[in-house]
N, C-alpha and C. Protein backbone atom coordinates (compact mmCIF):
# COMPACT_ATOMS: atom_id res chain seq x y z
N UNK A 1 -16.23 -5.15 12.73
CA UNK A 1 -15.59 -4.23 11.82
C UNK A 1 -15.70 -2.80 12.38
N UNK A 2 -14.83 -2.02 12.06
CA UNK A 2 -14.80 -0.19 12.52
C UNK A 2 -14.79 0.52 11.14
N UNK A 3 -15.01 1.28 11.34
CA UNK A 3 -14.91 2.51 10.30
C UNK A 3 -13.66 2.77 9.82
N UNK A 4 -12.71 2.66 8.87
CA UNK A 4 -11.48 3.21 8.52
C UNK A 4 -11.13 4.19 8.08
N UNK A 5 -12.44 5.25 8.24
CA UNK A 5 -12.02 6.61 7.44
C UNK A 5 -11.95 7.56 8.84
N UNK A 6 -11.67 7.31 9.93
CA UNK A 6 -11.50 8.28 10.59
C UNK A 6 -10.46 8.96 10.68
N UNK A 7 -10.04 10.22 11.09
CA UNK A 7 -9.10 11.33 10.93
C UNK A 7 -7.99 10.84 11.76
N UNK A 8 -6.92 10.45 10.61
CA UNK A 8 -6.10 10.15 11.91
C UNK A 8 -5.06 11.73 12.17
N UNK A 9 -4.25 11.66 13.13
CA UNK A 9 -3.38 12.88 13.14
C UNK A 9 -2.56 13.43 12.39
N UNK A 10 -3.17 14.63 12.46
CA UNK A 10 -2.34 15.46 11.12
C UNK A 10 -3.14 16.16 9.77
N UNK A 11 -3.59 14.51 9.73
CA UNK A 11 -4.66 14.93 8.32
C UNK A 11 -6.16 15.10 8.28
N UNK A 12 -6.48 15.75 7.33
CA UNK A 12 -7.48 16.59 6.78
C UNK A 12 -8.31 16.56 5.81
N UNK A 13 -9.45 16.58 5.18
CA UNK A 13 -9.46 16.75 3.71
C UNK A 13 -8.49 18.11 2.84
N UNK A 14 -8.14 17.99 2.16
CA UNK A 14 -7.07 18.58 1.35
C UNK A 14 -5.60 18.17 1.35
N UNK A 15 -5.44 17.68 3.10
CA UNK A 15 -3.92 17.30 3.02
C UNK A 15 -3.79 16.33 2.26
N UNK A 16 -2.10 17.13 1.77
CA UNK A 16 -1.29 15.68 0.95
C UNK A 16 -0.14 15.55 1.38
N UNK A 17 0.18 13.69 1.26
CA UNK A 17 1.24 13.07 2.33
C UNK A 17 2.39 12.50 1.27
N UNK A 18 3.60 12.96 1.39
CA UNK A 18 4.41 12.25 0.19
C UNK A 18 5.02 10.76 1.15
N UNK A 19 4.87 9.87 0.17
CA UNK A 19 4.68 7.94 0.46
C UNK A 19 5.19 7.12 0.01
N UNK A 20 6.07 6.28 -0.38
CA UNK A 20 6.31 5.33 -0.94
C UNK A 20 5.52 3.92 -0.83
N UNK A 21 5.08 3.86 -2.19
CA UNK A 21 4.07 2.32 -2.22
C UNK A 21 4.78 1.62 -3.28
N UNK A 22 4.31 0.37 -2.98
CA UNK A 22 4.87 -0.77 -4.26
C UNK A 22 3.17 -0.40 -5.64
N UNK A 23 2.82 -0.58 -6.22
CA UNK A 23 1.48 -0.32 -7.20
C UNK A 23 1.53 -1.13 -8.37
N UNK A 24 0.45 -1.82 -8.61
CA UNK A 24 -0.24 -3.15 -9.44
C UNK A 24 -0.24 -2.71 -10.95
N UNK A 25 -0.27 -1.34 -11.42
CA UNK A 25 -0.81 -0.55 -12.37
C UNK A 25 -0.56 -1.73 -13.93
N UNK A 26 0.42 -2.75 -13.93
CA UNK A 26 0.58 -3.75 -15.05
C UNK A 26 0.64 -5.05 -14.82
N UNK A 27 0.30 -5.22 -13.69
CA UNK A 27 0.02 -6.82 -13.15
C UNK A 27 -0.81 -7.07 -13.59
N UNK A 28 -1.83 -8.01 -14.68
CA UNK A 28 -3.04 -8.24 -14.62
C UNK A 28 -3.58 -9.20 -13.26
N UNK A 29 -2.61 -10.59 -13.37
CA UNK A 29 -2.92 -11.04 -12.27
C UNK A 29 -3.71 -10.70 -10.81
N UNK A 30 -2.82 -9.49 -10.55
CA UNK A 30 -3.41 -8.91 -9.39
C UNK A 30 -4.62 -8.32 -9.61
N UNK A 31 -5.05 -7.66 -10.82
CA UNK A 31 -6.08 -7.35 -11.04
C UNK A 31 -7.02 -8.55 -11.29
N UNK A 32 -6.90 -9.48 -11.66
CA UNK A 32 -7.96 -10.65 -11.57
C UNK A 32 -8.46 -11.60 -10.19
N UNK A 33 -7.24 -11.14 -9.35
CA UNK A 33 -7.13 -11.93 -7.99
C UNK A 33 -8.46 -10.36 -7.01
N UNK A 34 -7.81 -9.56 -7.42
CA UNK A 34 -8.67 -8.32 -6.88
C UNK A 34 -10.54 -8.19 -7.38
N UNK A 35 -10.98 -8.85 -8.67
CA UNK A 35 -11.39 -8.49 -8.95
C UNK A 35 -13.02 -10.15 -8.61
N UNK A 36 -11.95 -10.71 -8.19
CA UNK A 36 -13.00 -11.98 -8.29
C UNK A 36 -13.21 -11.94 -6.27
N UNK A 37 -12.65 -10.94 -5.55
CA UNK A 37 -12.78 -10.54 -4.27
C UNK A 37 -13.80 -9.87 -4.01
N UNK A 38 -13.81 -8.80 -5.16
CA UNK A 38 -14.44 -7.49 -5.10
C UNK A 38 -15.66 -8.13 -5.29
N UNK A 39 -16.18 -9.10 -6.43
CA UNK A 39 -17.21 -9.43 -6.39
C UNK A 39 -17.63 -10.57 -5.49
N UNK A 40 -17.21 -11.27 -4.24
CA UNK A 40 -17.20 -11.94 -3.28
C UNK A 40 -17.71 -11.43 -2.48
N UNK A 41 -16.94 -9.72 -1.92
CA UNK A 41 -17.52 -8.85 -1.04
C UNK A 41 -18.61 -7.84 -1.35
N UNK A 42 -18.81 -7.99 -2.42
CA UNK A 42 -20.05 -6.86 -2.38
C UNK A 42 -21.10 -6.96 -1.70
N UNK A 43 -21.28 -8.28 -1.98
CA UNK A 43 -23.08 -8.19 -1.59
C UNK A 43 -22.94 -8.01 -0.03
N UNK A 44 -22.06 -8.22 1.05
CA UNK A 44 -21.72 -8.15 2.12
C UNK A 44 -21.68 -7.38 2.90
N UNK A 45 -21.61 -6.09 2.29
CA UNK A 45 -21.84 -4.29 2.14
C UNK A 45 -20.44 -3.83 3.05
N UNK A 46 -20.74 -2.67 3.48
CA UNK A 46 -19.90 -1.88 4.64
C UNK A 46 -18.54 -1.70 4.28
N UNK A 47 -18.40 -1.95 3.07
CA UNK A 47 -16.99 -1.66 2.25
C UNK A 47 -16.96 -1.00 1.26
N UNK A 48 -15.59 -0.20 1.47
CA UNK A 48 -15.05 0.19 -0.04
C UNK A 48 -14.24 -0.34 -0.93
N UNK A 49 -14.60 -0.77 -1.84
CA UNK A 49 -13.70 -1.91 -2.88
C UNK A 49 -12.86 -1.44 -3.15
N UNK A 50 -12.00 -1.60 -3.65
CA UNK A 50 -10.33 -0.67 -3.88
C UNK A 50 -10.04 -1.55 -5.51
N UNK A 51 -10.65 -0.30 -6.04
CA UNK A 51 -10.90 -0.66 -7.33
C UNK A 51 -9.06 -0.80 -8.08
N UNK A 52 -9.21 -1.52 -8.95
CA UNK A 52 -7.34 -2.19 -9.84
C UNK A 52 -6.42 -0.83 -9.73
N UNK A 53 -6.88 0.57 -10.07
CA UNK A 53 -6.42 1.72 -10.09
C UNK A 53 -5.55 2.51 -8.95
N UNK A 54 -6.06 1.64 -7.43
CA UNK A 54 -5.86 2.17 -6.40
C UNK A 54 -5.32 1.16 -5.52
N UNK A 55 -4.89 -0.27 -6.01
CA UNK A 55 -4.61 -1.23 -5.27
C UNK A 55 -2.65 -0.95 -4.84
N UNK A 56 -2.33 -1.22 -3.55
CA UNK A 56 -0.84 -0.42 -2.89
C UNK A 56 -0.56 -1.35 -2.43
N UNK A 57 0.64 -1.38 -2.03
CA UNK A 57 1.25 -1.97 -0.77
C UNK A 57 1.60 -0.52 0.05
N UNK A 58 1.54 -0.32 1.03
CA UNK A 58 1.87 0.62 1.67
C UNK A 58 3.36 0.39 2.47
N UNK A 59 4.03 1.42 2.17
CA UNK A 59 5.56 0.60 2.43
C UNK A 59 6.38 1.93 3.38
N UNK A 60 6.35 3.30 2.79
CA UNK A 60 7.15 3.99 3.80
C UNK A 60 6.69 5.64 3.69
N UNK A 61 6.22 6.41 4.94
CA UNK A 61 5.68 7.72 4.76
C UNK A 61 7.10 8.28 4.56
N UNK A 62 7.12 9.27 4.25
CA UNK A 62 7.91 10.79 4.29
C UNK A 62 7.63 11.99 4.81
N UNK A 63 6.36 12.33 4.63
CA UNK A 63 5.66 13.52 4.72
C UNK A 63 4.73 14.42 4.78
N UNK A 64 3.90 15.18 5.21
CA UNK A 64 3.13 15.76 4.59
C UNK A 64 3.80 16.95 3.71
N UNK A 65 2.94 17.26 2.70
CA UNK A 65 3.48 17.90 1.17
C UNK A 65 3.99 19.34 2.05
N UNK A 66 3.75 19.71 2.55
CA UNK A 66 4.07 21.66 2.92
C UNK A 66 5.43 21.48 4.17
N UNK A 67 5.41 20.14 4.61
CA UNK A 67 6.57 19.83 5.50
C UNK A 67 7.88 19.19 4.76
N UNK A 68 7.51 19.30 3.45
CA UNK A 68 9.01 18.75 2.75
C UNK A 68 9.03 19.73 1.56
N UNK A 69 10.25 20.26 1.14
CA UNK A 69 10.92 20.93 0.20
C UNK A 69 10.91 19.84 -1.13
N UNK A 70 10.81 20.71 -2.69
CA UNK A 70 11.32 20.11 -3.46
C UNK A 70 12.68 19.47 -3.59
N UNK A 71 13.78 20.18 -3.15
CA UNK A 71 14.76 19.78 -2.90
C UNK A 71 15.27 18.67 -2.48
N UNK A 72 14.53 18.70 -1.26
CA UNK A 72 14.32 17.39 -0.54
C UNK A 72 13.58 16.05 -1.59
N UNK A 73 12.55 16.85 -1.62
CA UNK A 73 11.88 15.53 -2.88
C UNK A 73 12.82 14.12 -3.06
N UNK A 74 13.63 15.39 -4.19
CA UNK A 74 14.56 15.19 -5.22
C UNK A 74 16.15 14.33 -4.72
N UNK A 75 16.01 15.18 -3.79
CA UNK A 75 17.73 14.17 -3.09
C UNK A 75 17.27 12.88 -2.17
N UNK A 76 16.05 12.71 -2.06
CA UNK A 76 15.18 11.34 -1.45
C UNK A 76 15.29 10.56 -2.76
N UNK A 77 14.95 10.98 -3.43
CA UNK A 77 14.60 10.33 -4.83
C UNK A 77 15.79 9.77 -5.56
N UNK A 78 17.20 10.37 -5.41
CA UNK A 78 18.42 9.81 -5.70
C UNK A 78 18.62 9.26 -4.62
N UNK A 79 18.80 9.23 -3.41
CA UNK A 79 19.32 8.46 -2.93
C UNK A 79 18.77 7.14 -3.20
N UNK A 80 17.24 6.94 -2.89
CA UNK A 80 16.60 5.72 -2.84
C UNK A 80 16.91 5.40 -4.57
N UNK A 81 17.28 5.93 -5.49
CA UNK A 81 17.44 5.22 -7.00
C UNK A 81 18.63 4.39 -6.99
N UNK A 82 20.04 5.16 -5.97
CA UNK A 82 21.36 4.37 -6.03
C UNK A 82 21.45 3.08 -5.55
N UNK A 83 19.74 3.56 -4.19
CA UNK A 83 19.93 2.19 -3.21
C UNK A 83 19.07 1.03 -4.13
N UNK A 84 17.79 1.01 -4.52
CA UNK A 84 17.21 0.24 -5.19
C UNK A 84 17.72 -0.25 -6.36
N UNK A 85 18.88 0.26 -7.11
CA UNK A 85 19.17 -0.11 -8.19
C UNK A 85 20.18 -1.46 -8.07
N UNK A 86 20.97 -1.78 -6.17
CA UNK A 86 21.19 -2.54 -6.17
C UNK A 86 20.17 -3.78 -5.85
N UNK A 87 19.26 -3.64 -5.44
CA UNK A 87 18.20 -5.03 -5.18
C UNK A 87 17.94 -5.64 -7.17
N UNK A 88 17.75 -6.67 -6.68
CA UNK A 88 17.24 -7.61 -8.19
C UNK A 88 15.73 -7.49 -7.44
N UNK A 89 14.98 -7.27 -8.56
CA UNK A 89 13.35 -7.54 -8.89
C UNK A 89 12.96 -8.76 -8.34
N UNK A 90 11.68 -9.08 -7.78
CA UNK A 90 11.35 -10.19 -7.13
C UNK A 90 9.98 -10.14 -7.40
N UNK A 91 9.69 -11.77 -6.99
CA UNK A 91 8.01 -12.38 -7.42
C UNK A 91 7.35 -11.95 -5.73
N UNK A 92 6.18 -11.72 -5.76
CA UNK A 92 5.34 -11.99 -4.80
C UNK A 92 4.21 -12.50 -5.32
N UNK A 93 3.73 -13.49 -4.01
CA UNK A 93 2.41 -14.12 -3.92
C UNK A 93 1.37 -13.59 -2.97
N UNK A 94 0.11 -13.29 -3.57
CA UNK A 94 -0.78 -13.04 -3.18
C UNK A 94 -1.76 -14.26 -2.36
N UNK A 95 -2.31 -14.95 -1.42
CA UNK A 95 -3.21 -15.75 -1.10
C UNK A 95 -4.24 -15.30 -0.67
N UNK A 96 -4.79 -15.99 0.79
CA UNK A 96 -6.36 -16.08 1.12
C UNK A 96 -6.12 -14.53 1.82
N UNK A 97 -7.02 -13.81 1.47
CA UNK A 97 -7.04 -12.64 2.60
C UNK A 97 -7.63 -12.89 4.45
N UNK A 98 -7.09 -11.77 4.93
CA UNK A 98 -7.87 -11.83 6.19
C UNK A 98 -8.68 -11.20 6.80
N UNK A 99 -9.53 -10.74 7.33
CA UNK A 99 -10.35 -9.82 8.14
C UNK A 99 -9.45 -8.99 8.87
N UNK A 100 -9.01 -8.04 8.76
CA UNK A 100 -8.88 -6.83 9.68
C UNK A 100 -10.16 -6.22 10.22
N UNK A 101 -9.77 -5.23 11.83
CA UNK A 101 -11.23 -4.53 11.74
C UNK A 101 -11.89 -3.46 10.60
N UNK A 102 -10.76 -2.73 10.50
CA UNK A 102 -10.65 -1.78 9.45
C UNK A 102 -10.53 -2.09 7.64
N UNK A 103 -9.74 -3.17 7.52
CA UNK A 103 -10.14 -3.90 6.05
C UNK A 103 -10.14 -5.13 5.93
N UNK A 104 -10.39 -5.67 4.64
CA UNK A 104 -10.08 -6.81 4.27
C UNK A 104 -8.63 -6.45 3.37
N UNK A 105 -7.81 -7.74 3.71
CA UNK A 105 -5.92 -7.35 3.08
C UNK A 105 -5.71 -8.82 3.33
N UNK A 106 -4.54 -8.55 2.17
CA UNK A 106 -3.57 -9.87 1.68
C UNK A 106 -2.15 -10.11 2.31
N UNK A 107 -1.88 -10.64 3.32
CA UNK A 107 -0.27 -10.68 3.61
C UNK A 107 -0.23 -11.35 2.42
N UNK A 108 1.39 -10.68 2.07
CA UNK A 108 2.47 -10.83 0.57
C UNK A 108 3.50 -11.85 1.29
N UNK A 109 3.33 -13.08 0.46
CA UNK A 109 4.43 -13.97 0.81
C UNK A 109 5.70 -14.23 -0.87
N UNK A 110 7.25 -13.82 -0.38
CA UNK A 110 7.48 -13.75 0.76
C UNK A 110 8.09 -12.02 1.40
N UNK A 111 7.89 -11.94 2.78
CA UNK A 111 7.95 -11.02 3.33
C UNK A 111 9.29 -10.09 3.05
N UNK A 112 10.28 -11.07 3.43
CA UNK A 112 11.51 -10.61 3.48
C UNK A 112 12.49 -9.54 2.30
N UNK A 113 11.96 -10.07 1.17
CA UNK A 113 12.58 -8.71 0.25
C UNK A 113 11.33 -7.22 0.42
N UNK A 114 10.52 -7.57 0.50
CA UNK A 114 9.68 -5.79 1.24
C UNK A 114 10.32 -5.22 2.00
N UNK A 115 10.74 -6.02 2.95
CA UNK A 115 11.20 -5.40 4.18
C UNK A 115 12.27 -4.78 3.87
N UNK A 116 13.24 -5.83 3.08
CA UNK A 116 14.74 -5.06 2.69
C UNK A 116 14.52 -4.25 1.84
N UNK A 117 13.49 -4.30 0.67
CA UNK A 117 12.89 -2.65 -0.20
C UNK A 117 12.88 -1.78 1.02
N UNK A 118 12.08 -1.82 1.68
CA UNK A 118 11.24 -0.81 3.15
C UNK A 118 12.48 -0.27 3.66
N UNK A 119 13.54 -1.07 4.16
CA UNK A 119 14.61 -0.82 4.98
C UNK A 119 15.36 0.17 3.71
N UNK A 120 15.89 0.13 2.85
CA UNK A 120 16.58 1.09 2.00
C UNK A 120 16.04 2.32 1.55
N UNK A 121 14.95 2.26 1.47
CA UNK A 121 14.00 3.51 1.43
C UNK A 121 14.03 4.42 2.56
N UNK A 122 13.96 3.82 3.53
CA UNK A 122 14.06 4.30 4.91
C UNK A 122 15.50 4.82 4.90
N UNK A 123 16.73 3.87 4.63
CA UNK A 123 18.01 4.70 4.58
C UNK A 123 18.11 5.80 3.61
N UNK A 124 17.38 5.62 2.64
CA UNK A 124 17.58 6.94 1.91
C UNK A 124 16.75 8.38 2.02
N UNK A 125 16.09 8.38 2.87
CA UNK A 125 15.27 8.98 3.74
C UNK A 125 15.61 9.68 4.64
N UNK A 126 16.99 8.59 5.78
CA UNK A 126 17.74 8.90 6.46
C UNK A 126 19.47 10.15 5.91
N UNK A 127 19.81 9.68 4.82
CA UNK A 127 20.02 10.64 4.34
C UNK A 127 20.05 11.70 3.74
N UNK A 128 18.78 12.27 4.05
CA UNK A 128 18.38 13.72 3.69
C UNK A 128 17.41 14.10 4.97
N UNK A 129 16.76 13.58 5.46
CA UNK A 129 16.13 13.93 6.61
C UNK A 129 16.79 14.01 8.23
N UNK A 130 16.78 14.55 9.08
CA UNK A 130 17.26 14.53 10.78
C UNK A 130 16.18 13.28 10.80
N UNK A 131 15.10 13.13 10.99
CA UNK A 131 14.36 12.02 11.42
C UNK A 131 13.33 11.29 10.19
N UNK A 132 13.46 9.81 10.39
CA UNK A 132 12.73 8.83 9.83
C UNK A 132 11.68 8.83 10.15
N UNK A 133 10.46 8.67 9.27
CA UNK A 133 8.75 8.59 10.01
C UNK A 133 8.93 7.02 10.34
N UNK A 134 7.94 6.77 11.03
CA UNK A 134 7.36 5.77 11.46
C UNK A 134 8.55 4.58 12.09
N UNK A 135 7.78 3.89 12.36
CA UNK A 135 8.78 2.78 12.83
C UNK A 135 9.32 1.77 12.37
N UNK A 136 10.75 1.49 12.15
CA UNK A 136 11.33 0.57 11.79
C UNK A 136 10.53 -0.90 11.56
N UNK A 137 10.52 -1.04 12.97
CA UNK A 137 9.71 -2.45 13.16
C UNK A 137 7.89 -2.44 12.88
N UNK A 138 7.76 -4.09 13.16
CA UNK A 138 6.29 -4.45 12.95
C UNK A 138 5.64 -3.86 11.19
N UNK A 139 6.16 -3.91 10.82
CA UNK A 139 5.93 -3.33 9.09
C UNK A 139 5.36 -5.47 8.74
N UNK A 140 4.57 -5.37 8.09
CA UNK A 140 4.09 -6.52 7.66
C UNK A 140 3.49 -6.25 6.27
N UNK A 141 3.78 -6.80 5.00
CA UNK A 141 3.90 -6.26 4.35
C UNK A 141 2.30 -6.78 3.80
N UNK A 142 1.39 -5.76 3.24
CA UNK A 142 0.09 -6.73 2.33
C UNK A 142 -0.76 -5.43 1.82
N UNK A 143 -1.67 -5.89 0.84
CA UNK A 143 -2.13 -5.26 -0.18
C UNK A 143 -3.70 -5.54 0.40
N UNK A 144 -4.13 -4.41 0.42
CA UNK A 144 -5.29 -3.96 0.82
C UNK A 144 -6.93 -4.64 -0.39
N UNK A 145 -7.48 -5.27 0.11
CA UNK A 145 -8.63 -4.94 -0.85
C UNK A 145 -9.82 -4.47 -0.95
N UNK A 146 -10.00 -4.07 0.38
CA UNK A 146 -11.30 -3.15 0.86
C UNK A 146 -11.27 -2.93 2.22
N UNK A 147 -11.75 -1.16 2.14
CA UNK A 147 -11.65 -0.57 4.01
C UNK A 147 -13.13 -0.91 3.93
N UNK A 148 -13.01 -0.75 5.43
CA UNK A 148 -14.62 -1.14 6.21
C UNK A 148 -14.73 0.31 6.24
N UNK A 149 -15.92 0.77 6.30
CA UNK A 149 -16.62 2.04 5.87
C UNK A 149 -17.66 1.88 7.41
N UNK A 150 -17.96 1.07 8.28
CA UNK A 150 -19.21 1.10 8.81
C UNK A 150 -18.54 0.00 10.22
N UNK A 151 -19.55 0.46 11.02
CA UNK A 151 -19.17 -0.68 12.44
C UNK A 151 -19.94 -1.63 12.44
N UNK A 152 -20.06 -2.92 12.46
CA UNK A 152 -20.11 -4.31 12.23
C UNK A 152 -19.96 -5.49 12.48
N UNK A 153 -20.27 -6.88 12.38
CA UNK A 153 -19.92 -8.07 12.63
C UNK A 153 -19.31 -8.14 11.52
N UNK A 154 -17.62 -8.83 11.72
CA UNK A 154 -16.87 -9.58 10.53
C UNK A 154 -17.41 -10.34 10.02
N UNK A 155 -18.20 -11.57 10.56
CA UNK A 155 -18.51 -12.73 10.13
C UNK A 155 -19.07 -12.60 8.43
N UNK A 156 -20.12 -11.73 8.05
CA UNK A 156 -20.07 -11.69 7.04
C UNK A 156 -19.03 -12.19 5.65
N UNK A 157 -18.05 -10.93 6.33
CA UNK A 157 -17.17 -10.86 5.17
C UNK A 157 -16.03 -11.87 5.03
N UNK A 158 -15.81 -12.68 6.33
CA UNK A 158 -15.24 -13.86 6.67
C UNK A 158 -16.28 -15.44 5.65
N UNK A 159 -16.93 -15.18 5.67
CA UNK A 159 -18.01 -15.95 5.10
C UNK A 159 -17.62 -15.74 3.22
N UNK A 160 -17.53 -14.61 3.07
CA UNK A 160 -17.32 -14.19 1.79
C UNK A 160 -16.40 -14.59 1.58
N UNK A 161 -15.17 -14.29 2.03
CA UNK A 161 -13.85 -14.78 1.92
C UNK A 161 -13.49 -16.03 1.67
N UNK A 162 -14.22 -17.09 2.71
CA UNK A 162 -13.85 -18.21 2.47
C UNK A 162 -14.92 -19.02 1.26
N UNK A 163 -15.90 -18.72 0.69
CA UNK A 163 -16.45 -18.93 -0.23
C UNK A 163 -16.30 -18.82 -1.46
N UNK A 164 -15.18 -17.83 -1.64
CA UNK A 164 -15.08 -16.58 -2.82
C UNK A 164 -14.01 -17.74 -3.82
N UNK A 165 -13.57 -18.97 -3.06
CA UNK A 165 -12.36 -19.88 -4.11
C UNK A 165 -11.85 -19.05 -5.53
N UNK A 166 -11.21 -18.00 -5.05
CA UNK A 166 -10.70 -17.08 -5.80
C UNK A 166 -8.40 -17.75 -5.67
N UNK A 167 -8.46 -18.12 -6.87
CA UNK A 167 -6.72 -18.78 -6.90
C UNK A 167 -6.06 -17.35 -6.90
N UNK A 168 -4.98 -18.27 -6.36
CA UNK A 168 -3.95 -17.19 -5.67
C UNK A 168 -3.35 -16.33 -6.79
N UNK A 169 -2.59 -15.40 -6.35
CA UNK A 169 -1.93 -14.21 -7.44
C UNK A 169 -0.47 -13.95 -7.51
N UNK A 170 -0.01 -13.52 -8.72
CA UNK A 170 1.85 -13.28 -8.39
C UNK A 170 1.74 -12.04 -8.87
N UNK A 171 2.55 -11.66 -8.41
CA UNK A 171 3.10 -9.98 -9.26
C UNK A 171 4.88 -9.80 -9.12
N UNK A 172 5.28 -9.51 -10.11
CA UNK A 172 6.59 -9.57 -10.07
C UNK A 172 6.86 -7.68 -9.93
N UNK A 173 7.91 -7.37 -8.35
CA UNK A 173 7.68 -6.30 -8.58
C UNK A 173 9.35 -5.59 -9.18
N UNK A 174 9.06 -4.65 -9.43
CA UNK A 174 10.50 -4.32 -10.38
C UNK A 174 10.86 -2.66 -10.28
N UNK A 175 9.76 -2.08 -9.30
CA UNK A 175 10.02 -0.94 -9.10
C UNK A 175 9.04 -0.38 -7.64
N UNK A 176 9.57 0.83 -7.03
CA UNK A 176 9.28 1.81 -6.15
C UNK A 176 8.64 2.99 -6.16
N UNK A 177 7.46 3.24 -5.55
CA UNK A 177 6.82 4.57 -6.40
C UNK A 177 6.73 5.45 -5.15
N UNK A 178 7.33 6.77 -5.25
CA UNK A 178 7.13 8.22 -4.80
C UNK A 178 6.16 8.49 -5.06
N UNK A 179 4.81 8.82 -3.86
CA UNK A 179 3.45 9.34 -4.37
C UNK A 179 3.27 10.56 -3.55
N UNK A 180 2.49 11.51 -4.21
CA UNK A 180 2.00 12.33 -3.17
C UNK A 180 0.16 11.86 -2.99
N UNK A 181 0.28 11.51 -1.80
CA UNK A 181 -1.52 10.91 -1.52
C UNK A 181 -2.37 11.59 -0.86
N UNK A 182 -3.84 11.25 -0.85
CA UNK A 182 -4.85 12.03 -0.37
C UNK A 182 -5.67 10.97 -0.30
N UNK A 183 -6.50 11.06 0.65
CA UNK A 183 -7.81 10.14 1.34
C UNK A 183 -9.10 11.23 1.32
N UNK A 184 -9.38 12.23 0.38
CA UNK A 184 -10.45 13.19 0.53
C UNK A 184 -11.96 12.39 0.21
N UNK A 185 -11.39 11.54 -0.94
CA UNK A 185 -12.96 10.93 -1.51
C UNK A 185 -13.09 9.67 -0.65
N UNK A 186 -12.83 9.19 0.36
CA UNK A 186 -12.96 7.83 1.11
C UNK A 186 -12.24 6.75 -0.04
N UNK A 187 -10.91 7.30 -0.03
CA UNK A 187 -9.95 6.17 -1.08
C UNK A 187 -8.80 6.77 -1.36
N UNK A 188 -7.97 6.22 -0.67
CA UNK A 188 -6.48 6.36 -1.05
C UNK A 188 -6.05 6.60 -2.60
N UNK A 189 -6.13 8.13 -2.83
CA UNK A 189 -5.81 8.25 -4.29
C UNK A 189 -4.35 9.26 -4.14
N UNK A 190 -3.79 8.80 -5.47
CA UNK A 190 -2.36 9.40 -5.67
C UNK A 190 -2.03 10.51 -6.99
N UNK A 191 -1.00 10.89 -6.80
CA UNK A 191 -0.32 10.73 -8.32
C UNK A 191 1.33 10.62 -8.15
N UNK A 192 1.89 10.10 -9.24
CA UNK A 192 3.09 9.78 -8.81
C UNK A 192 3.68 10.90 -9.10
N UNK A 193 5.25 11.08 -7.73
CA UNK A 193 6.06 11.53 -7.99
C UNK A 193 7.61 11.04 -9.11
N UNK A 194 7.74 10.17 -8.40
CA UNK A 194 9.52 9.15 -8.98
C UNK A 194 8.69 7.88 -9.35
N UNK A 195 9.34 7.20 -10.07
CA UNK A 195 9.12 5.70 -9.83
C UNK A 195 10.68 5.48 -10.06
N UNK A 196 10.63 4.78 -9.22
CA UNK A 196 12.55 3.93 -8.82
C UNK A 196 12.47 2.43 -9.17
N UNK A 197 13.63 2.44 -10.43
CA UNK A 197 13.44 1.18 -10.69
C UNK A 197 14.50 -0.16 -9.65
N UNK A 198 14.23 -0.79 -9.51
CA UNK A 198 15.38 -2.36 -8.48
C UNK A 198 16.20 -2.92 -10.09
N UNK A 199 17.53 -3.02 -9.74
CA UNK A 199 18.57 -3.64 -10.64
C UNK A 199 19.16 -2.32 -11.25
């Protein structure tokens, strides 16, 4: 395991990054699938649990906050409402997590409507911005349930994992959230900007 709180480029304590995430905030499910993990991995240490409040899919950057205009915000925010309003709402399944070095995370099956969420976001992005962040490709879509905080043997938490006979999870998602985020306290915390509803 590695440390996941290191500085990556750009950011800071104080900076804030405007983001689009998918967010659990009325799933219980996911919160019960999260929560019978959390207590799997504790005793295991070297993690930060990613308590029901803070659980994401991480889906598409925009920005840091002082590099984008309200304006901008705002005409991101319509575009991506015209585009999402054509997708229909869809189920995802949660299963067995995996060891990353940096966390423990859930690939979301199935993949393919994220991606086409991801991809329209990105076009609406494209029309208000000269350039798209990040890269098109290799986007895999999954929900985080704890960063590694410390350098380590996996085996532990691999051990946990497969012990933890925690049943699988659905979440039906039905909307898109505009966040502006910050990593100051060692945890991806937000507040929302838009939420964009699909249909």
């Amino acid at each position: 395991m590695a440390n996941h709180w290191w500085w990556r480029p750009g950011w800071s304590v104080g900076r804030r990054f405007y983001t689009w995430h998918l967010t659990w905030d009325t799933e219980p499910d996911i919160h019960r699938f999260a929560e019978g993990y959390r207590q799997a991995l504790a005793p295991a240490g070297g993690l930060d649990l990613i308590p029901n409040q803070w659980l994401h899919l991480t889906m598409q950057g925009v920005g840091f906050v002082e590099d984008i205009t309200n304006s901008e915000v705002e005409a991101i925010s319509q575009a991506a409402g015209a585009r999402l309003a054509r997708l229909d709402p869809f189920r995802l399944t949660f299963g067995t997590p995996v060891i990353d070095p940096e966390a423990i995370l859930v690939p979301v099956q199935p993949a393919e409507p994220v991606r086409r969420l991801r991809s329209e976001v990105r076009a609406a992005i494209g029309e208000v911005l000269n350039d798209v962040p990040e890269s098109a490709d290799g986007f895999t879509p999954h929900v985080s349930l704890a960063y590694s905080n410390t350098e380590g043997p996996a085996a532990p938490h691999a051990a946990a994992v497969a012990d933890a006979h925690v049943p699988p999870a659905t979440a039906l998602v039905t909307h898109a959230d505009l966040i502006i985020i910050h990593r100051d306290h060692q945890m991806y915390e937000w507040t929302t900007v838009k939420q964009v509803r699909l249909g």
